[in-house]
C-alpha atoms as a PDB file:
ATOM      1  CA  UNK A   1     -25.863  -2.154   3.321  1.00  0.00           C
ATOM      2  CA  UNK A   2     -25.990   0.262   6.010  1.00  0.00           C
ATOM      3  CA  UNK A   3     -26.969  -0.080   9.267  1.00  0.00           C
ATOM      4  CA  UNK A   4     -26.978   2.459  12.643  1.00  0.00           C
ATOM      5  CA  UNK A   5     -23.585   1.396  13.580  1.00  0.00           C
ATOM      6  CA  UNK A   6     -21.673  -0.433  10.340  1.00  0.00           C
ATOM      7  CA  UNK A   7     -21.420  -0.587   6.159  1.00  0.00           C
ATOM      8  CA  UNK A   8     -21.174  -3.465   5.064  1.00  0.00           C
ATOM      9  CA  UNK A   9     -20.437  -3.082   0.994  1.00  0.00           C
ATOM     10  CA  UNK A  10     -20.730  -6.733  -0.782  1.00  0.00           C
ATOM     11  CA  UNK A  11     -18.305  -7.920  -3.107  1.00  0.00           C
ATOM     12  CA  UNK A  12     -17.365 -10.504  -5.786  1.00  0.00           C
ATOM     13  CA  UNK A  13     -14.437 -12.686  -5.148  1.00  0.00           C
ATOM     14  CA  UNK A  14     -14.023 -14.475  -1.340  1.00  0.00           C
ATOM     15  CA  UNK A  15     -12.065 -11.128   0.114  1.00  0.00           C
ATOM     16  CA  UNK A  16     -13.354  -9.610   3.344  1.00  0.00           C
ATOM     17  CA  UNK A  17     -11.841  -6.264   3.818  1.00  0.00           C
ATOM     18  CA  UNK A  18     -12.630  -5.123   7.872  1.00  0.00           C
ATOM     19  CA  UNK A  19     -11.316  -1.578   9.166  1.00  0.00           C
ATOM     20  CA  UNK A  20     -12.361  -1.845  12.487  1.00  0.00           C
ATOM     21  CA  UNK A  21     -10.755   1.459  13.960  1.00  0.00           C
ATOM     22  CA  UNK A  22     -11.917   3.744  11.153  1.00  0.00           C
ATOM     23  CA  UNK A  23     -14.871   4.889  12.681  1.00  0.00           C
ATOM     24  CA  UNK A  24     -14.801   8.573  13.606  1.00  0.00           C
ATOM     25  CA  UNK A  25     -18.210   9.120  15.583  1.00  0.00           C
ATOM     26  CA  UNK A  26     -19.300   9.430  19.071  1.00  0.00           C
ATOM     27  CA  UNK A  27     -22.684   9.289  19.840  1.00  0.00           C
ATOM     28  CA  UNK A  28     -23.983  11.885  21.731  1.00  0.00           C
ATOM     29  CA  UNK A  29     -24.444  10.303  25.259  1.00  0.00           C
ATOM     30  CA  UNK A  30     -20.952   9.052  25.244  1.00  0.00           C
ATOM     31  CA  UNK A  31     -19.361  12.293  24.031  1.00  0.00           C
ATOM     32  CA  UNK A  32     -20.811  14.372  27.145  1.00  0.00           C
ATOM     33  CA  UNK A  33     -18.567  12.426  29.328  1.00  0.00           C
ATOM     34  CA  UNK A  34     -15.230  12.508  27.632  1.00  0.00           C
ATOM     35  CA  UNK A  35     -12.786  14.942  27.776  1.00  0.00           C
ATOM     36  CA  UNK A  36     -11.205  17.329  24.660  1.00  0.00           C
ATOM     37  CA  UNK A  37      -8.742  14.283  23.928  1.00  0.00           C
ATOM     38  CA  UNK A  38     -11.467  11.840  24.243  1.00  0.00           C
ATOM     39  CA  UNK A  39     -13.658  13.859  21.480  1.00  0.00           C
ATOM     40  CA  UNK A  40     -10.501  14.920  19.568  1.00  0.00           C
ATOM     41  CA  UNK A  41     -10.150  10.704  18.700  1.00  0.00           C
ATOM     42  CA  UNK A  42      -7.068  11.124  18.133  1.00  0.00           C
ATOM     43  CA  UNK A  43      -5.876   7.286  17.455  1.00  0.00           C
ATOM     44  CA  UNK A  44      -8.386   6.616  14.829  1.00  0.00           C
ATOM     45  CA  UNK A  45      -7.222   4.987  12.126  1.00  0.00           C
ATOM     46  CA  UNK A  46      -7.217   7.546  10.042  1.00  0.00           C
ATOM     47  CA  UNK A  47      -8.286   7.407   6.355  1.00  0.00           C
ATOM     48  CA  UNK A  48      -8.097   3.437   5.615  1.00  0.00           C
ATOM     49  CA  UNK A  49     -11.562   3.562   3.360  1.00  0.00           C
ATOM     50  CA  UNK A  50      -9.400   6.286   1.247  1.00  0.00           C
ATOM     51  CA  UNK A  51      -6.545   4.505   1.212  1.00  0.00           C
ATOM     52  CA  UNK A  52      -8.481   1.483   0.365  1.00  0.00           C
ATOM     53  CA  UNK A  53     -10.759   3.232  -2.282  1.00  0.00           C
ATOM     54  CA  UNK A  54     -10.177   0.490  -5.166  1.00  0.00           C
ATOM     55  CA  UNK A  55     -10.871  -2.400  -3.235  1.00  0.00           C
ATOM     56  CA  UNK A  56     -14.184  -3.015  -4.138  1.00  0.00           C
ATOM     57  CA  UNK A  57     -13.915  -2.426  -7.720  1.00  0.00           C
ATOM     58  CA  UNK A  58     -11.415  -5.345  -7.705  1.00  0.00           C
ATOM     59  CA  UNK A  59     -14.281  -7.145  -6.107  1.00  0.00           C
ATOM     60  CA  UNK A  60     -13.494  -7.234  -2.069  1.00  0.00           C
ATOM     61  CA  UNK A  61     -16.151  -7.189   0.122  1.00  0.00           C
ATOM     62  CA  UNK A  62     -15.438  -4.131   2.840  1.00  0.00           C
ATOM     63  CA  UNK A  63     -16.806  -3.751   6.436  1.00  0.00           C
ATOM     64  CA  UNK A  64     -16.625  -0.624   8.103  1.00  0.00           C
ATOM     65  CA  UNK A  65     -17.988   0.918  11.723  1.00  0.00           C
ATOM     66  CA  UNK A  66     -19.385   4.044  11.837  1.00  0.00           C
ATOM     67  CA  UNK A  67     -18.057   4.573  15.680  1.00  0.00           C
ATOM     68  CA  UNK A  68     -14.806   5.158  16.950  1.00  0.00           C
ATOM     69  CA  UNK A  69     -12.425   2.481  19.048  1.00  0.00           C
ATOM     70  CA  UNK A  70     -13.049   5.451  22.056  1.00  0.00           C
ATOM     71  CA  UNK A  71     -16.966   3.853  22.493  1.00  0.00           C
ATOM     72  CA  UNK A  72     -15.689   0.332  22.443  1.00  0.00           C
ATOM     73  CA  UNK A  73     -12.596  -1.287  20.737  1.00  0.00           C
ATOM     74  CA  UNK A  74     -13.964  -3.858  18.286  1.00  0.00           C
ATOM     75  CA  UNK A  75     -10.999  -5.424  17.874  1.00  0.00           C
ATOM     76  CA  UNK A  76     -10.794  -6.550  21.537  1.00  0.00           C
ATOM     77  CA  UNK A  77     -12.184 -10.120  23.315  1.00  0.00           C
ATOM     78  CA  UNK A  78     -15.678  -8.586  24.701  1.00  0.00           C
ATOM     79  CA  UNK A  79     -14.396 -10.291  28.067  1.00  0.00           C
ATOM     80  CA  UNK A  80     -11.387  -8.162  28.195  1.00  0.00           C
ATOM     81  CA  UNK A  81      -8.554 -10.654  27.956  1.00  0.00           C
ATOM     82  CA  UNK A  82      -5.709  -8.846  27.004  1.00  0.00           C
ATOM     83  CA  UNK A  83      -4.658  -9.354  23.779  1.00  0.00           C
ATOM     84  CA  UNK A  84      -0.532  -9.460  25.117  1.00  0.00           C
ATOM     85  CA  UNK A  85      -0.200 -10.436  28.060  1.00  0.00           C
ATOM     86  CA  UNK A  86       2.577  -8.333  30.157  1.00  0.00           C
ATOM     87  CA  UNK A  87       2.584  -5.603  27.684  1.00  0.00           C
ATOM     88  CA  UNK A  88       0.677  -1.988  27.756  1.00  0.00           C
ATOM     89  CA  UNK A  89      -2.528  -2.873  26.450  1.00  0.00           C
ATOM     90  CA  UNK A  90      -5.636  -0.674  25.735  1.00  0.00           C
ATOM     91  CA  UNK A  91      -9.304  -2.297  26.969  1.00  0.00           C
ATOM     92  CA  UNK A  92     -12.050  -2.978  25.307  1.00  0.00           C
ATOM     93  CA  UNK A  93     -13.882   0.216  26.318  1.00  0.00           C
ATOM     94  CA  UNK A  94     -11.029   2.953  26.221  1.00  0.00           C
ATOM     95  CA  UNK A  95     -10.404   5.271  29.440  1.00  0.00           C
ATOM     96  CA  UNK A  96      -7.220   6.433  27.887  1.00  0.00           C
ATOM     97  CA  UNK A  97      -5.528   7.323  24.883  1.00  0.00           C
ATOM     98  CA  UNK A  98      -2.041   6.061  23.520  1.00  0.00           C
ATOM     99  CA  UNK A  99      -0.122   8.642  24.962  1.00  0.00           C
ATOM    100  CA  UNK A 100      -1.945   8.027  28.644  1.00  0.00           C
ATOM    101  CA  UNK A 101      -4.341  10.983  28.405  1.00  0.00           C
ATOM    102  CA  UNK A 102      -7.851  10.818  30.392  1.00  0.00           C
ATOM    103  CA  UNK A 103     -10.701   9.908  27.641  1.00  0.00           C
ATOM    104  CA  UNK A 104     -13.032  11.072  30.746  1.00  0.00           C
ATOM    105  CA  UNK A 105     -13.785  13.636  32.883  1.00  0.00           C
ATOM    106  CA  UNK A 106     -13.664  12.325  36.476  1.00  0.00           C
ATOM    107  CA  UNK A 107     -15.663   9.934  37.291  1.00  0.00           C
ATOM    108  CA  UNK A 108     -17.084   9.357  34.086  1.00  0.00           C
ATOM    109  CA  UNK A 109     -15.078   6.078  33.027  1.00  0.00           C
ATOM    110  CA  UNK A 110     -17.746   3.413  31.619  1.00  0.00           C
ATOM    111  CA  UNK A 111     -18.341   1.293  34.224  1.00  0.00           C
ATOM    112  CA  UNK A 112     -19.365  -2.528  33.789  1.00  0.00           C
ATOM    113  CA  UNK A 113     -23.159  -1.897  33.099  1.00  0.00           C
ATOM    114  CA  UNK A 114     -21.739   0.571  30.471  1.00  0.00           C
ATOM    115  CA  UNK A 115     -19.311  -1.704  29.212  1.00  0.00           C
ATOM    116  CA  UNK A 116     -21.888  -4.478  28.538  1.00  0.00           C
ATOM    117  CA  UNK A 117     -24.264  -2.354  26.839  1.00  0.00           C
ATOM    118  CA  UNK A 118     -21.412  -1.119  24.513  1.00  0.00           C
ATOM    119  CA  UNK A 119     -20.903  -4.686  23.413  1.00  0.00           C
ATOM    120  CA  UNK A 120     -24.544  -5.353  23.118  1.00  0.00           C
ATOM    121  CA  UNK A 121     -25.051  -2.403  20.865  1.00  0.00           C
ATOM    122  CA  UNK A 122     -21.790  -1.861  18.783  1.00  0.00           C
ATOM    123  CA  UNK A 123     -19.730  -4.586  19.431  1.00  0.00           C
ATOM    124  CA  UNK A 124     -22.325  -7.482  18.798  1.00  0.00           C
ATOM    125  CA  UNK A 125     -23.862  -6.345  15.555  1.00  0.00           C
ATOM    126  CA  UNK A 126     -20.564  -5.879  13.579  1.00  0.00           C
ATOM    127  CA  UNK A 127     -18.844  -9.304  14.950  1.00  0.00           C
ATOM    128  CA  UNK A 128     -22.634 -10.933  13.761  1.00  0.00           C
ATOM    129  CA  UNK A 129     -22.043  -8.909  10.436  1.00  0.00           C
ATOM    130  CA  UNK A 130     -18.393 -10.049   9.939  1.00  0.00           C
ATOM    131  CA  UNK A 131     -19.250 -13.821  10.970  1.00  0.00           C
ATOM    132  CA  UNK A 132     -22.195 -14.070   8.487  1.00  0.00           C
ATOM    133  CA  UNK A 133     -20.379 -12.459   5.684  1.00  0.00           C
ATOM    134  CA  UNK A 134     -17.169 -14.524   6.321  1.00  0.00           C
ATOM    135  CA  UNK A 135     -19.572 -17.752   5.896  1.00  0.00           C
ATOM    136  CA  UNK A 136     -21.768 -16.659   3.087  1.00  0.00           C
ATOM    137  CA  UNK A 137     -18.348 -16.237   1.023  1.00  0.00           C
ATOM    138  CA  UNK A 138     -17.217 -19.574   2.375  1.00  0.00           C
ATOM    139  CA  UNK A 139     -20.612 -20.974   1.627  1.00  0.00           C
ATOM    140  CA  UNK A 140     -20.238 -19.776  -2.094  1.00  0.00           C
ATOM    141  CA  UNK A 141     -16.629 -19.669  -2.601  1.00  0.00           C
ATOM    142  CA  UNK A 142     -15.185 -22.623  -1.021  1.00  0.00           C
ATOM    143  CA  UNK A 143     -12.871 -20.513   1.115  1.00  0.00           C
ATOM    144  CA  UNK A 144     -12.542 -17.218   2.851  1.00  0.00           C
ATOM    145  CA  UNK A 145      -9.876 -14.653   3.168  1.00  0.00           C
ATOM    146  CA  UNK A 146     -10.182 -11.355   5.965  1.00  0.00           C
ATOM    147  CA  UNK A 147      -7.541  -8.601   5.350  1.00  0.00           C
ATOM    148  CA  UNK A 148      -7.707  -6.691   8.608  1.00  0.00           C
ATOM    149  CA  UNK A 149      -6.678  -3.163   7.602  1.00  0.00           C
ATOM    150  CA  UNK A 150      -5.276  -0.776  10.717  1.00  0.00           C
ATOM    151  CA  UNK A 151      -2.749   1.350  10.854  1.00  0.00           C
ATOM    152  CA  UNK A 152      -1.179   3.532  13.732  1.00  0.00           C
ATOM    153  CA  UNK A 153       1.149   6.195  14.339  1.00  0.00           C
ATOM    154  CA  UNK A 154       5.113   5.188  13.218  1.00  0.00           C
ATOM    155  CA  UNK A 155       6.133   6.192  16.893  1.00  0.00           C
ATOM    156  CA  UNK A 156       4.292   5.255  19.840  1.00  0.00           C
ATOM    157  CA  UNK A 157       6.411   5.336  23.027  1.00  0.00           C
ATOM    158  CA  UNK A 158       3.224   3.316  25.013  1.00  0.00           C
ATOM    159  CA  UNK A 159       3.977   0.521  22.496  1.00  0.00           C
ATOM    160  CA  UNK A 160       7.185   0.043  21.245  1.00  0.00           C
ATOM    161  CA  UNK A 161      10.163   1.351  20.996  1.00  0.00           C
ATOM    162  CA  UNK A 162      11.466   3.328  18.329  1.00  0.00           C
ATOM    163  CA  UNK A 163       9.641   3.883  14.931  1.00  0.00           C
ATOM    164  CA  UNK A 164       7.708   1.208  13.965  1.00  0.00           C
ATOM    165  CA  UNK A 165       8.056  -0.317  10.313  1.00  0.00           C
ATOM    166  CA  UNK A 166       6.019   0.661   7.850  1.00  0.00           C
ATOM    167  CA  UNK A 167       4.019  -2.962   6.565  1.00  0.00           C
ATOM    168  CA  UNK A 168       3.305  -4.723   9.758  1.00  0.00           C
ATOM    169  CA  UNK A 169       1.648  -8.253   9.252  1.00  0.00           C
ATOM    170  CA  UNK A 170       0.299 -10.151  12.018  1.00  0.00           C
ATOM    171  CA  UNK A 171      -0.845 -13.821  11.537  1.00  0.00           C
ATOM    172  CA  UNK A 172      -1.211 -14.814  15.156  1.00  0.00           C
ATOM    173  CA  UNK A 173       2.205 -16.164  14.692  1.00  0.00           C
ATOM    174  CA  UNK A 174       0.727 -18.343  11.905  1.00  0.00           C
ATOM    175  CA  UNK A 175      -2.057 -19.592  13.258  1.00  0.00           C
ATOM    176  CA  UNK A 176      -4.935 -17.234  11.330  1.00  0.00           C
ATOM    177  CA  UNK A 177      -3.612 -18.211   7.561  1.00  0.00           C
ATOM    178  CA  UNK A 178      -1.692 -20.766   6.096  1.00  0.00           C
ATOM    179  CA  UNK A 179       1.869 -20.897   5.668  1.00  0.00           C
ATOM    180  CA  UNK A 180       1.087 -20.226   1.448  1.00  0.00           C
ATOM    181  CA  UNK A 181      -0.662 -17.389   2.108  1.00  0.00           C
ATOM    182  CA  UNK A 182       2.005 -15.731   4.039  1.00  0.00           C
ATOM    183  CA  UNK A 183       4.656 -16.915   1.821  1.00  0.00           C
ATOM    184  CA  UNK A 184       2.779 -15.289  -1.261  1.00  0.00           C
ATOM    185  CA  UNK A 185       2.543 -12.119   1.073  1.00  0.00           C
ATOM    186  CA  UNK A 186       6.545 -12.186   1.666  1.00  0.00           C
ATOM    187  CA  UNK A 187       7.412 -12.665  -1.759  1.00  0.00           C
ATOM    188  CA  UNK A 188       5.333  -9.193  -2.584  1.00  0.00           C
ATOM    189  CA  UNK A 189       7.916  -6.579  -4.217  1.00  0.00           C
ATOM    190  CA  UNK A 190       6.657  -3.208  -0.896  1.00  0.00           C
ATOM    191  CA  UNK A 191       9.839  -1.458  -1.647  1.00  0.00           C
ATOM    192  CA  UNK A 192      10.877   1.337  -1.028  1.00  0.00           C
ATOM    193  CA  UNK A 193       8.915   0.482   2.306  1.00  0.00           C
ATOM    194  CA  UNK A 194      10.283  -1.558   5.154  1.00  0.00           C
ATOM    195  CA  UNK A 195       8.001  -4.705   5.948  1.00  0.00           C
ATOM    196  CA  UNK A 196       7.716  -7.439   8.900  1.00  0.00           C
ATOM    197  CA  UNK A 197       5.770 -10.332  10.085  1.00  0.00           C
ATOM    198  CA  UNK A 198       4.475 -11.134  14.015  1.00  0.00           C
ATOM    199  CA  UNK A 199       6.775  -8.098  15.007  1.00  0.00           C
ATOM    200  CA  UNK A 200       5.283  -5.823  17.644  1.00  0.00           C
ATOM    201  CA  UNK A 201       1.768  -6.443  15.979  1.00  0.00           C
ATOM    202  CA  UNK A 202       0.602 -10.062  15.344  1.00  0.00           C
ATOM    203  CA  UNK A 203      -2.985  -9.703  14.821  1.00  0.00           C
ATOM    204  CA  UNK A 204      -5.677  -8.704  17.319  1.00  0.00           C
ATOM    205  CA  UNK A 205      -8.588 -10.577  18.981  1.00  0.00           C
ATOM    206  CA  UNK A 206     -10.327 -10.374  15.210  1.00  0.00           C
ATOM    207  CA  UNK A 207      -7.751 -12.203  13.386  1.00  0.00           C
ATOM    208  CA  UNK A 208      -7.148 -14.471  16.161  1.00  0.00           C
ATOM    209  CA  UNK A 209     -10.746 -15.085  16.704  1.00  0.00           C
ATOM    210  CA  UNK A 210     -12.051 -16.056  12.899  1.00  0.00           C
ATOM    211  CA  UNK A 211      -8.708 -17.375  11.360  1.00  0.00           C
ATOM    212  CA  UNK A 212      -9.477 -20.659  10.668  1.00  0.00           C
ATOM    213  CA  UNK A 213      -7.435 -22.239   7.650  1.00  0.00           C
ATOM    214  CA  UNK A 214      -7.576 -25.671   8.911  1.00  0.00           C
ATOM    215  CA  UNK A 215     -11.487 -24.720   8.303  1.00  0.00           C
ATOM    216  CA  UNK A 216     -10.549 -22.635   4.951  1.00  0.00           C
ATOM    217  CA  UNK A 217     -10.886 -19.174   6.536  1.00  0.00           C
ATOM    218  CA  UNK A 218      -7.596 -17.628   6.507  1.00  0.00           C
ATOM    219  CA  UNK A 219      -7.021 -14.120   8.324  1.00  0.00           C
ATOM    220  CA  UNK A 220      -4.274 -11.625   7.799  1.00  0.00           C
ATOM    221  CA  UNK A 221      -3.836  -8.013   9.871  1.00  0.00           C
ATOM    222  CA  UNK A 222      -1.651  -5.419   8.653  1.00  0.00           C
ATOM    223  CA  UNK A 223      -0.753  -2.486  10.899  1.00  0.00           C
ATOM    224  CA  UNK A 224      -0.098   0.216   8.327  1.00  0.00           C
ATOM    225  CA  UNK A 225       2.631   3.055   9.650  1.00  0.00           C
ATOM    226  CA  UNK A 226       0.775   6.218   9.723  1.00  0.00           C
ATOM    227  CA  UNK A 227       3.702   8.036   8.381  1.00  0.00           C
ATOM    228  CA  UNK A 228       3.388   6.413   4.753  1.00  0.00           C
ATOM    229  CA  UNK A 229       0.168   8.157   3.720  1.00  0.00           C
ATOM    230  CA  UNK A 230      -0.664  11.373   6.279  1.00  0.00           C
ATOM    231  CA  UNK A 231       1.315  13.739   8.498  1.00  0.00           C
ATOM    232  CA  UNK A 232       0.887  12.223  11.844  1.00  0.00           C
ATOM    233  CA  UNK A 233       0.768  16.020  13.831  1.00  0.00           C
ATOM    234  CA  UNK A 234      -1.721  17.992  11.582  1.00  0.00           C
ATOM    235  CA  UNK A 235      -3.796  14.114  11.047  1.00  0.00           C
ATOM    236  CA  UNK A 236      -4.034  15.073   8.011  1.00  0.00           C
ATOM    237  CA  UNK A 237      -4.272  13.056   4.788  1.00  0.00           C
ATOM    238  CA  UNK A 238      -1.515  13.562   2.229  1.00  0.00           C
ATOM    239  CA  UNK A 239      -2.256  13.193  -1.017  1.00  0.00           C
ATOM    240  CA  UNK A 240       1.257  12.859  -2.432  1.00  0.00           C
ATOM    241  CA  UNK A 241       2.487   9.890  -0.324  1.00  0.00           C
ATOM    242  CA  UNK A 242      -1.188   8.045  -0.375  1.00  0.00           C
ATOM    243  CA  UNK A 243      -0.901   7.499  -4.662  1.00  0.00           C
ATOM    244  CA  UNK A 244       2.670   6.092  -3.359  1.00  0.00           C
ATOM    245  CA  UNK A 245       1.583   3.716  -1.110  1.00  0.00           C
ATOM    246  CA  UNK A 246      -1.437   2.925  -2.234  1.00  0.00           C
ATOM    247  CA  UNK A 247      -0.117   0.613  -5.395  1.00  0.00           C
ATOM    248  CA  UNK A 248       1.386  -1.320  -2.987  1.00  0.00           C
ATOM    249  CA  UNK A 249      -1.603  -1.923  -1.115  1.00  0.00           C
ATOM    250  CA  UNK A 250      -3.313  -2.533  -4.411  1.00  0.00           C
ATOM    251  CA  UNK A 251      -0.462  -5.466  -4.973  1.00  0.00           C
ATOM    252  CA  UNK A 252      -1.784  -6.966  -1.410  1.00  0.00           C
ATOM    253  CA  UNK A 253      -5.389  -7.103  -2.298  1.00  0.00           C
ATOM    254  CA  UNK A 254      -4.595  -8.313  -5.707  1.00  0.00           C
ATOM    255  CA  UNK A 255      -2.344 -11.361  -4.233  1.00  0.00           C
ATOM    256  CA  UNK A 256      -4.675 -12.034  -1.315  1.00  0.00           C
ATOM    257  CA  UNK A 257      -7.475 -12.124  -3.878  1.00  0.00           C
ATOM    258  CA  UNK A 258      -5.498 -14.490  -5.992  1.00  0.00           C
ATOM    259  CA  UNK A 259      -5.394 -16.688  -3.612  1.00  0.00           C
ATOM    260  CA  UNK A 260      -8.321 -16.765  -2.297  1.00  0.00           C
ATOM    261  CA  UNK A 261      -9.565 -17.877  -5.948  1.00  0.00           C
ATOM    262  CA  UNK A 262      -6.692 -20.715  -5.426  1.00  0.00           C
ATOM    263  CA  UNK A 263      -4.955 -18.486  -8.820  1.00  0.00           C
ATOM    264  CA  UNK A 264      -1.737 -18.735  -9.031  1.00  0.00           C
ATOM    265  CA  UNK A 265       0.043 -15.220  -7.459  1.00  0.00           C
ATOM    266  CA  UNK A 266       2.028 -13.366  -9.949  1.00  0.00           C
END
């Protein structure tokens, strides 16, 4: 199903699949005001429906936005609470990009009028999307998982220190999926790749928000490092270390699937 700002493919096992930064476009209005950075979008995440290509023949639903996180960052609370406190953190509508570039040309940051009309036209209808599928697969399944698929740049000076590892899962410090489900995660074979859980990245307002497994809905985020399947200056998709990462990716779906279908993970 596609709508004016999401896809929404359906599946056939309880596995929601949301890329909520892969969006690439601007819409016109919006685009006037920013600067060259701002329309270059350079902190997409890049590629994660490619990278993610098999997912719904193994059954996953998928969720996707057809804007970028420049018009409105739908993985932030739409009351702007940051999502860690005393850290660098980016709002809900973007004025500037990771490395502290203007989006805008002066005077052309979204102001609050803006900012609420964002939410009331991108922001709203993919949160209603992602609510309503999460409970029609509870409502036929028993249970829900959401895989929330990002991934960033390995080096990020705004946001961490050194390079970042390359599989970075955030379970709101295990509160958005139950101990199992994390332990099945842990127990995954992502070598050669290095791997972590609640490091730098712990899950955004998404994961947070709709991880429920006291209430069977169990959310997971990974942050993906750039660096495993593109080359992070030319942004361009490589080929060669995408069919080397991707099995491993593959492995996640499969065990988060698994369990979702309370299957034993192999």
């Amino acid at each position: 199903m596609m709508t004016a700002t999401y896809t929404l493919i359906k599946g056939s096992v309880p596995l929601l699949i949301s890329m909520p930064h892969n969006g690439q476009a601007l819409p016109d209005d919006i685009a006037k005001t920013m600067t060259e950075q701002g329309r270059a979008v350079v902190d997409t995440d890049w590629y994660k429906d490619r990278l993610y290509d098999f997912a719904n023949a193994l059954g996953a639903y998928i969720i996707i936005p057809h804007y970028n996180r420049y018009v409105i960052d739908l993985n932030r609370d739409p009351n702007g609470v940051d999502l860690y406190p005393g850290a660098d953190n980016t709002e809900l509508c973007p004025t500037t990009a990771f490395n502290l570039a203007p989006l805008y040309l002066d005077g052309m940051n979204p102001d609050i009028t803006e900012q609420q009309r964002r939410v009331k036209t991108y922001w709203q209808p993919y949160h209603q999307a992602l609510a309503q599928t999460l409970d029609e697969i509870k409502a036929h399944y028993g249970q829900a998982v959401l895989l929330e698929a990002h991934s960033i740049k390995s080096a990020v000076p705004r946001f961490f220190d050194g390079k970042l590892p390359d599989f970075n899962f955030g379970n709101a410090n295990g509160n958005s999926c139950s101990a199992a489900l994390i332990a099945a995660i842990t127990q995954l074979d992502f070598s050669p790749y290095s791997q972590v859980v609640n490091g730098r990245f712990k899950g955004g307002y998404i994961t947070r928000a709709y991880g429920k497994p006291d209430e069977n809905v169990h959310a997971l985020q990974l942050e993906l490092s750039q660096s495993t399947y593109m080359d992070e200056e030319t942004l361009q998709y490589d080929e060669e270390l995408a069919q080397q990462v991707k099995p491993k990716l593959k492995q996640l779906v499969e065990c988060l699937i698994a369990f979702s279908q309370n299957k034993e993970v192999s």
